[in-house]
PDB file of N, CA and C in Angstrom:
ATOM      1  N   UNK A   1      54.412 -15.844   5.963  1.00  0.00           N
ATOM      2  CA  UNK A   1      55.580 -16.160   6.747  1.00  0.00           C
ATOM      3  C   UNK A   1      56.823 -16.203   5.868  1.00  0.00           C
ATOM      4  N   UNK A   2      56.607 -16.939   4.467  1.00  0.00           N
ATOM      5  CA  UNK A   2      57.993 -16.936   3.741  1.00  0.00           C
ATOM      6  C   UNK A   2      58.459 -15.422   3.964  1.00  0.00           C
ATOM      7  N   UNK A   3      57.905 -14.622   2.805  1.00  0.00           N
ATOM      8  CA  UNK A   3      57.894 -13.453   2.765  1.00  0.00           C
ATOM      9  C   UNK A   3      58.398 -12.584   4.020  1.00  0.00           C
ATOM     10  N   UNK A   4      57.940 -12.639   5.027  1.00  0.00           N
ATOM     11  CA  UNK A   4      58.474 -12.277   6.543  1.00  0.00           C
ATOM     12  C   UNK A   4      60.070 -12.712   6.594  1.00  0.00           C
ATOM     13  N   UNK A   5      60.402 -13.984   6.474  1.00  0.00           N
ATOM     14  CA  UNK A   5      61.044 -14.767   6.861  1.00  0.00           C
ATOM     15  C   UNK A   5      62.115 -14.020   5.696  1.00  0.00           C
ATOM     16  N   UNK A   6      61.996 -13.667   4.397  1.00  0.00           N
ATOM     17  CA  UNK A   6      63.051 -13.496   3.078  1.00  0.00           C
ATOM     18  C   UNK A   6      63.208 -11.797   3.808  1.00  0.00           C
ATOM     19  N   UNK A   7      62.592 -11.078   4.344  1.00  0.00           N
ATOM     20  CA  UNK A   7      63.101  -9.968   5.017  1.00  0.00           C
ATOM     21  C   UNK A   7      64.198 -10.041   5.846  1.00  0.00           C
ATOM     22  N   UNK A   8      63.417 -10.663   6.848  1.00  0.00           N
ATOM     23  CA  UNK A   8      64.709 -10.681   8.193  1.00  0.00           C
ATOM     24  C   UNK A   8      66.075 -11.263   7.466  1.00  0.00           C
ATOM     25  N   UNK A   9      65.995 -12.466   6.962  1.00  0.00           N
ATOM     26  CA  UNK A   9      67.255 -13.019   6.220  1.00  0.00           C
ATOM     27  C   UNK A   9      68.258 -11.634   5.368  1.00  0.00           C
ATOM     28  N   UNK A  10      67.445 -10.969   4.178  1.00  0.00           N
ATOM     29  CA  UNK A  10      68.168 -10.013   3.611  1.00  0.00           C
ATOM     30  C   UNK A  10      68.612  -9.070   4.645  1.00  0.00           C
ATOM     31  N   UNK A  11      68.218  -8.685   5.753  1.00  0.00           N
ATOM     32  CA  UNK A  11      68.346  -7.770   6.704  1.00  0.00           C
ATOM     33  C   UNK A  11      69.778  -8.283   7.315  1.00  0.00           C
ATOM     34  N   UNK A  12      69.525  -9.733   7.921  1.00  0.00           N
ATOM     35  CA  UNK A  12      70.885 -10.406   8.417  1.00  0.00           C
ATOM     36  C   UNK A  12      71.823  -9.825   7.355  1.00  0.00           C
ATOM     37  N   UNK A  13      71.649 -10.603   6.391  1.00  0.00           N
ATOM     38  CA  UNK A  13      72.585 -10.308   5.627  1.00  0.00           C
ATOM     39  C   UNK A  13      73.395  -9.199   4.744  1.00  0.00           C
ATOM     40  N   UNK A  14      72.471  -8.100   5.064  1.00  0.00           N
ATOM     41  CA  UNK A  14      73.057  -6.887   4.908  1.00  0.00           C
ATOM     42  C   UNK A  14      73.926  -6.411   5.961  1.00  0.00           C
ATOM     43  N   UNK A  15      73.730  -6.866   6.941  1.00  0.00           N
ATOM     44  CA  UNK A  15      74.854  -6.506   8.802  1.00  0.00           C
ATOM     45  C   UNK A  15      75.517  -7.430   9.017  1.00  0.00           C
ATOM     46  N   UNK A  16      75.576  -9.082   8.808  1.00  0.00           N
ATOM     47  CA  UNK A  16      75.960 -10.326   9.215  1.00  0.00           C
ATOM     48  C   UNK A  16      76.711 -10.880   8.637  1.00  0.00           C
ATOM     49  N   UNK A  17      76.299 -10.563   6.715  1.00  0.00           N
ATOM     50  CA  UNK A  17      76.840 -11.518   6.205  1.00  0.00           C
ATOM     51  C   UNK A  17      75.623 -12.908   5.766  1.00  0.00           C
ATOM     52  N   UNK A  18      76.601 -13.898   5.693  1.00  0.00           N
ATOM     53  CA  UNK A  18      75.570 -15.127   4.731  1.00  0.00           C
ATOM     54  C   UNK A  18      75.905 -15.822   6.185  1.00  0.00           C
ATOM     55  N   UNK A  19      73.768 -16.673   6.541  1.00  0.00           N
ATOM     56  CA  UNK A  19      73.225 -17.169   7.658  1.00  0.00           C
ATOM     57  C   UNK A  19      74.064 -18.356   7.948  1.00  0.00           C
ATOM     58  N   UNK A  20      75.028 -18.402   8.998  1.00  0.00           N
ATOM     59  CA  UNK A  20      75.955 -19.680   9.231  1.00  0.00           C
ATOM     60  C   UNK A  20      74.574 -21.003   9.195  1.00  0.00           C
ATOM     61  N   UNK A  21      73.762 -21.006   9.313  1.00  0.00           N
ATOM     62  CA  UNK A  21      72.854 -22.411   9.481  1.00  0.00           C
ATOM     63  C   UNK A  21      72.029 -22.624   8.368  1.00  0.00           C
ATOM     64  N   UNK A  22      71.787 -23.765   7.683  1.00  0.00           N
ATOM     65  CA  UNK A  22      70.724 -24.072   6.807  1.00  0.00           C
ATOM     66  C   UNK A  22      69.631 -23.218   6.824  1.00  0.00           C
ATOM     67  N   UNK A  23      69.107 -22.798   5.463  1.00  0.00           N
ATOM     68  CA  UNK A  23      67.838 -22.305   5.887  1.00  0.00           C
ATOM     69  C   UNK A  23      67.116 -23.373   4.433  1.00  0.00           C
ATOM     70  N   UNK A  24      65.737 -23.709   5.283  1.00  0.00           N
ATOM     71  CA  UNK A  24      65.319 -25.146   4.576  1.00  0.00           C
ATOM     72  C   UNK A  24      63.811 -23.931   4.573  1.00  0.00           C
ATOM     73  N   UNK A  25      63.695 -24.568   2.985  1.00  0.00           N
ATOM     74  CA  UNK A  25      62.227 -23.947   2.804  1.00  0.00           C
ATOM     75  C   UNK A  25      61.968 -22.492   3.336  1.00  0.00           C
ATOM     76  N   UNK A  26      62.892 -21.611   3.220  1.00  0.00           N
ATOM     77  CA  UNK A  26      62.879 -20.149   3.946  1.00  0.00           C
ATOM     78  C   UNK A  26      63.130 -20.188   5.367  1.00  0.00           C
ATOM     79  N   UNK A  27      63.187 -21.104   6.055  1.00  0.00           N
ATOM     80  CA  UNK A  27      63.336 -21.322   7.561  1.00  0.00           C
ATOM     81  C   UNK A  27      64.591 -21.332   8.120  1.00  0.00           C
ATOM     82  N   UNK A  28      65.085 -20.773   8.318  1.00  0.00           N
ATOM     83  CA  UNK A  28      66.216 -20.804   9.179  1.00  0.00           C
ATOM     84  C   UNK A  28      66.487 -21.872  10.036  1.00  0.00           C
ATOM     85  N   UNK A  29      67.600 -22.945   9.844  1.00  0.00           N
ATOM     86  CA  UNK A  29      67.012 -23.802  10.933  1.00  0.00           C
ATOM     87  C   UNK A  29      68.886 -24.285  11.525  1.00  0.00           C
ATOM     88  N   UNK A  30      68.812 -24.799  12.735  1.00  0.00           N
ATOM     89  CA  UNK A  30      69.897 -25.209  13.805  1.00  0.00           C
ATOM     90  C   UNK A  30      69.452 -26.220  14.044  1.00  0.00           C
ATOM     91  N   UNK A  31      70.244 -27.560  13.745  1.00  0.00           N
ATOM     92  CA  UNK A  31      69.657 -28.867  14.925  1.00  0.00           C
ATOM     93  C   UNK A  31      71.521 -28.992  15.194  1.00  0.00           C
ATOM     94  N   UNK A  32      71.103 -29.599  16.255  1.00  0.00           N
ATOM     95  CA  UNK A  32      72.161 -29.409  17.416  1.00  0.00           C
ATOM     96  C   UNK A  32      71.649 -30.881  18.614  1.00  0.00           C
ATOM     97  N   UNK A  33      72.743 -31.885  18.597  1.00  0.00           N
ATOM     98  CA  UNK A  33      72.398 -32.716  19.878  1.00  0.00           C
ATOM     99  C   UNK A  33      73.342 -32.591  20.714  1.00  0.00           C
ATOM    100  N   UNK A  34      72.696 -32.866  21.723  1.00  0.00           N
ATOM    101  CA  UNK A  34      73.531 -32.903  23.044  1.00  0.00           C
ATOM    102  C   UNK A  34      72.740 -33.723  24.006  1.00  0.00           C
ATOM    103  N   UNK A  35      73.445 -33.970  25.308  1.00  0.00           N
ATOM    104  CA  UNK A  35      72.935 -35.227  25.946  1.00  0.00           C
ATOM    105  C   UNK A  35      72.933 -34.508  27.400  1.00  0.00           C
ATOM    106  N   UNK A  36      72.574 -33.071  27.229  1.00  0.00           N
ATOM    107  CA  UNK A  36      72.387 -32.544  28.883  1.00  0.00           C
ATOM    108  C   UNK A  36      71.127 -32.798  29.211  1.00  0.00           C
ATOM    109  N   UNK A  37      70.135 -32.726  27.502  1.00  0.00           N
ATOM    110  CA  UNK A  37      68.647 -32.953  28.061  1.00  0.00           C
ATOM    111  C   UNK A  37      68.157 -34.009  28.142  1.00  0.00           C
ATOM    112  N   UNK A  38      66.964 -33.660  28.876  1.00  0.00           N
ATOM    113  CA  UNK A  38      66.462 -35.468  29.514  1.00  0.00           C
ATOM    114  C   UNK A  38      65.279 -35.427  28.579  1.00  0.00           C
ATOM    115  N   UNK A  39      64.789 -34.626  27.476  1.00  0.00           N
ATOM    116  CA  UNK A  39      63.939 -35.138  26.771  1.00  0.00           C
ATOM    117  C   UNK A  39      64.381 -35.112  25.338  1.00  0.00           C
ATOM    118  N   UNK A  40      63.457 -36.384  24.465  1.00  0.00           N
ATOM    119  CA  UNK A  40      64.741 -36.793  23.299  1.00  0.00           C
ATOM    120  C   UNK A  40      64.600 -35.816  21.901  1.00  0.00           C
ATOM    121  N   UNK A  41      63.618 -34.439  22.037  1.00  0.00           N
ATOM    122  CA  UNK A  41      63.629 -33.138  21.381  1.00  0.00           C
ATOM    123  C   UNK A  41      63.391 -32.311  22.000  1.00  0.00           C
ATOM    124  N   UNK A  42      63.936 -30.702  21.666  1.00  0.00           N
ATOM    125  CA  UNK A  42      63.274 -29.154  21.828  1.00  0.00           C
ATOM    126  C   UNK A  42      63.789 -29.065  20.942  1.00  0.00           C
ATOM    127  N   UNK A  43      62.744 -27.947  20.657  1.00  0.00           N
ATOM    128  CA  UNK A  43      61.993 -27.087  19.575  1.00  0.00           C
ATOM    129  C   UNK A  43      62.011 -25.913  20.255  1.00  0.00           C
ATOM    130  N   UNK A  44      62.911 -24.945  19.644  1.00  0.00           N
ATOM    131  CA  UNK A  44      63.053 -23.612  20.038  1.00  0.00           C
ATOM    132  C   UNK A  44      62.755 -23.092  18.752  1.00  0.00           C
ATOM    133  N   UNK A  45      61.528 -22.049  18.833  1.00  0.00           N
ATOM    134  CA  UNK A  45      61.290 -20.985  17.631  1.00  0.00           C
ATOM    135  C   UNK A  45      61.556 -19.735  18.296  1.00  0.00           C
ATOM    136  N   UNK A  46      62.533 -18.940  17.551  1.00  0.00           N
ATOM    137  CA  UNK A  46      63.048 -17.798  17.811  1.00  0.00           C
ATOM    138  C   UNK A  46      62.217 -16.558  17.295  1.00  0.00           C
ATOM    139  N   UNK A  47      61.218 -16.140  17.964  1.00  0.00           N
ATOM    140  CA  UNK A  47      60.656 -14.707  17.820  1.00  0.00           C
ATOM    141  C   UNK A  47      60.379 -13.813  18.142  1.00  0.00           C
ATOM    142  N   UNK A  48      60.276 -12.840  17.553  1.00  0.00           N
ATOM    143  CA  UNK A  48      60.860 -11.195  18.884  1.00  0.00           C
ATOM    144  C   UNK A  48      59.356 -10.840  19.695  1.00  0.00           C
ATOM    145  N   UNK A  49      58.718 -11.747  20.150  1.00  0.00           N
ATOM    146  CA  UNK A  49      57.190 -11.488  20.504  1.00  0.00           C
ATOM    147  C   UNK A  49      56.621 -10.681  21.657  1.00  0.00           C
ATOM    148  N   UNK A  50      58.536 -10.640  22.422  1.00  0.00           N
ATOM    149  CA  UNK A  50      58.256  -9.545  23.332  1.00  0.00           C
ATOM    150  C   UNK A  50      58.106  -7.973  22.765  1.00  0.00           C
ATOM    151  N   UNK A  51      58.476  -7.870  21.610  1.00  0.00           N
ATOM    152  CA  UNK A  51      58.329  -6.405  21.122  1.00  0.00           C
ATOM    153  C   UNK A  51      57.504  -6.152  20.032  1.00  0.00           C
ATOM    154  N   UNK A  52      56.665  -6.711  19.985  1.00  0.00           N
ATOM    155  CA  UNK A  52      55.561  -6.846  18.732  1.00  0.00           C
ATOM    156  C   UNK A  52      54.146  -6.889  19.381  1.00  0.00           C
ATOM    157  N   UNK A  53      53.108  -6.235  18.447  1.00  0.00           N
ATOM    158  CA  UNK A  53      52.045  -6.392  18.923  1.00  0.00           C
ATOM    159  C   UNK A  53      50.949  -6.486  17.816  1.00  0.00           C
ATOM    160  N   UNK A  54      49.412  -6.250  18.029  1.00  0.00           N
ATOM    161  CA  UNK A  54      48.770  -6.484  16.790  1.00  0.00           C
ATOM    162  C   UNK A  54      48.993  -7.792  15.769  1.00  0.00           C
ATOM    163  N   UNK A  55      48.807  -7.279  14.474  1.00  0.00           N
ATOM    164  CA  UNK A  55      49.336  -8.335  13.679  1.00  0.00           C
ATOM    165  C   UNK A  55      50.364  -9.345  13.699  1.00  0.00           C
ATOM    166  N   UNK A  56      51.106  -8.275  13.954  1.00  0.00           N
ATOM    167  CA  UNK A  56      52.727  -9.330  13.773  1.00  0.00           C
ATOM    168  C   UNK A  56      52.732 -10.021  15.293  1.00  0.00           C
ATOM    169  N   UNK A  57      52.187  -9.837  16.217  1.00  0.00           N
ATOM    170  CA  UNK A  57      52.027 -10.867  17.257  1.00  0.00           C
ATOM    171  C   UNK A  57      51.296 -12.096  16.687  1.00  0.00           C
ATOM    172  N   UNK A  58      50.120 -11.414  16.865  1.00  0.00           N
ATOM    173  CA  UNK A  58      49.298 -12.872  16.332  1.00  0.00           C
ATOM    174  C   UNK A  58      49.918 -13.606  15.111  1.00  0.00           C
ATOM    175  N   UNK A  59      50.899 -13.150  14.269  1.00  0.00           N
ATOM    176  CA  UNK A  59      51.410 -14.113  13.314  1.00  0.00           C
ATOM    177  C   UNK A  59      52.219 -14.937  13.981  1.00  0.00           C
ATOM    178  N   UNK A  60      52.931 -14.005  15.056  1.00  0.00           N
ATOM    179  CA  UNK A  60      54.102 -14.694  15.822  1.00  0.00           C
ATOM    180  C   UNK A  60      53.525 -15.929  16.721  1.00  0.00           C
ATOM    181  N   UNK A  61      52.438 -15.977  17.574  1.00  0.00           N
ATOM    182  CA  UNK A  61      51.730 -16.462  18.060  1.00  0.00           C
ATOM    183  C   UNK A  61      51.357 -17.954  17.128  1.00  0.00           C
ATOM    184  N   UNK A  62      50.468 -17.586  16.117  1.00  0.00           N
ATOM    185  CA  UNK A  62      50.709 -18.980  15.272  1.00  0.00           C
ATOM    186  C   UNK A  62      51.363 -19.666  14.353  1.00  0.00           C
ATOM    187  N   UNK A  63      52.525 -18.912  14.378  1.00  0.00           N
ATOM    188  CA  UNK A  63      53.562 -19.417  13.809  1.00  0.00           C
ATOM    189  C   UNK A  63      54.043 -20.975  14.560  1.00  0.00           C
ATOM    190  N   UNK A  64      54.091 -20.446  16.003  1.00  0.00           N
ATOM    191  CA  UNK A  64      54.194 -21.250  17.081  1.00  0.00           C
ATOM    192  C   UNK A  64      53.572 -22.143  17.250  1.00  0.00           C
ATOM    193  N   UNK A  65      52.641 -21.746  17.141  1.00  0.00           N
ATOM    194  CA  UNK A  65      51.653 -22.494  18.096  1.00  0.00           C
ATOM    195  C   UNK A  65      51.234 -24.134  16.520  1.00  0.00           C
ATOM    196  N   UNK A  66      50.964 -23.294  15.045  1.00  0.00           N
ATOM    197  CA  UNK A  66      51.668 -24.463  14.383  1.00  0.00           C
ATOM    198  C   UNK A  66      53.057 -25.406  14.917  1.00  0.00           C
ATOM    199  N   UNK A  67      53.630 -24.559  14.589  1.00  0.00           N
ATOM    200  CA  UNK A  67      54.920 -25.787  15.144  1.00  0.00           C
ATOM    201  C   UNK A  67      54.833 -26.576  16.262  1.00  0.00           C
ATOM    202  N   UNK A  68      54.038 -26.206  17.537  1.00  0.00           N
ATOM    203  CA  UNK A  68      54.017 -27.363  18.474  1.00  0.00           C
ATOM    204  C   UNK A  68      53.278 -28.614  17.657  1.00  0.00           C
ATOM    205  N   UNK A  69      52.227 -27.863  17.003  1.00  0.00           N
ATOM    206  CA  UNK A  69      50.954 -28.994  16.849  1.00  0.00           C
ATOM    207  C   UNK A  69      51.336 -30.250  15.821  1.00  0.00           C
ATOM    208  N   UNK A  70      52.655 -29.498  14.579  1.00  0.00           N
ATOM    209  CA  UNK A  70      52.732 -30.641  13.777  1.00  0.00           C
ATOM    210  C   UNK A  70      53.607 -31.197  14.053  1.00  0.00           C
ATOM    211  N   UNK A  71      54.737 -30.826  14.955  1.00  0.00           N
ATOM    212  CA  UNK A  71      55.778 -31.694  15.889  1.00  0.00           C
ATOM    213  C   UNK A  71      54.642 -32.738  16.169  1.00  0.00           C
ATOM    214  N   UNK A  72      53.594 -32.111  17.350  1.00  0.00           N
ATOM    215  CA  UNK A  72      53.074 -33.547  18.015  1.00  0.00           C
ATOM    216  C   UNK A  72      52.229 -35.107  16.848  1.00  0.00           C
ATOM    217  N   UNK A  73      51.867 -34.249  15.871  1.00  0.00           N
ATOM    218  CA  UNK A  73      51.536 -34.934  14.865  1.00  0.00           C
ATOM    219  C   UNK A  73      52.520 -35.758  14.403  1.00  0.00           C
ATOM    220  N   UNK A  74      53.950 -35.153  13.902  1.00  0.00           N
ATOM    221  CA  UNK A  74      54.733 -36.102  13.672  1.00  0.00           C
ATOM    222  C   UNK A  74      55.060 -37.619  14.548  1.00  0.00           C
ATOM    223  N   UNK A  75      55.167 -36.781  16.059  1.00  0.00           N
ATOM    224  CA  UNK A  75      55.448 -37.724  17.071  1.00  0.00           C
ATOM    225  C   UNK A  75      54.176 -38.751  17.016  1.00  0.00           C
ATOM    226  N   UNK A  76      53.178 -38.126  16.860  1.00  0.00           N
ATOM    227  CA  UNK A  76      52.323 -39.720  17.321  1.00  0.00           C
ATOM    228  C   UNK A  76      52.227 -40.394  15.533  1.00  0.00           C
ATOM    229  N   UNK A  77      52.775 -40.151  14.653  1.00  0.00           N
ATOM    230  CA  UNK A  77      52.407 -40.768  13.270  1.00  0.00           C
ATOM    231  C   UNK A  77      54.150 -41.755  12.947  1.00  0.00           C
ATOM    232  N   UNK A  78      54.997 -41.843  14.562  1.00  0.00           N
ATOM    233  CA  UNK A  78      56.309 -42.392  14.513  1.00  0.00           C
ATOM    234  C   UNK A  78      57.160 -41.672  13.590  1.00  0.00           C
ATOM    235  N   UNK A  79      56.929 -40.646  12.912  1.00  0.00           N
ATOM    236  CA  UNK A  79      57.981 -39.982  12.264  1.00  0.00           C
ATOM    237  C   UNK A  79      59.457 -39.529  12.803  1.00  0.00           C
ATOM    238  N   UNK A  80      59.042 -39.450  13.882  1.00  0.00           N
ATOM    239  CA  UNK A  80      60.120 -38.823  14.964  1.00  0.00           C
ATOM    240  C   UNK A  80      60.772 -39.598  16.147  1.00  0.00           C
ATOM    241  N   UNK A  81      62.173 -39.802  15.855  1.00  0.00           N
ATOM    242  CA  UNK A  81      62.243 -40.724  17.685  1.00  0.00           C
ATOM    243  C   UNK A  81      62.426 -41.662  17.121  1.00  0.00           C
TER     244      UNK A  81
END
């Protein structure tokens, strides 16, 4: 995933320019509050999974599907909230 992740970035940044948001540990990351939502996090992972298949799905797939699981880990170990 780093490796994945140091692509797309050089790619941005060959068309974009330098990533307006933190990128923590290779991750690209946005936190952002606002008070439209009624729950007290989302977690949006941004991946192109509609146009991928094979491998790079299934990476895309548990890329995700990690991130729900150690969010919920955090949440029940009070880290969060």
């Amino acid at each position: 995933m780093a490796a994945f992740n140091a692509t797309q970035l050089a790619t941005w940044g060959a068309h974009a320019g330098e990533v307006p948001f933190p990128v923590i540990n290779g991750i690209p990351c946005q936190i952002t509050e606002t008070e439209r939502q009624t729950t007290p996090y989302q977690i949006i992972t941004e991946y192109p999974d509609e146009t991928i298949y094979g491998d790079a799905f299934r990476l895309a797939h548990t890329t995700q599907m990690r991130t729900v699981l150690h969010t919920i880990q955090l949440l029940r170990a009070g880290m969060l909230g």
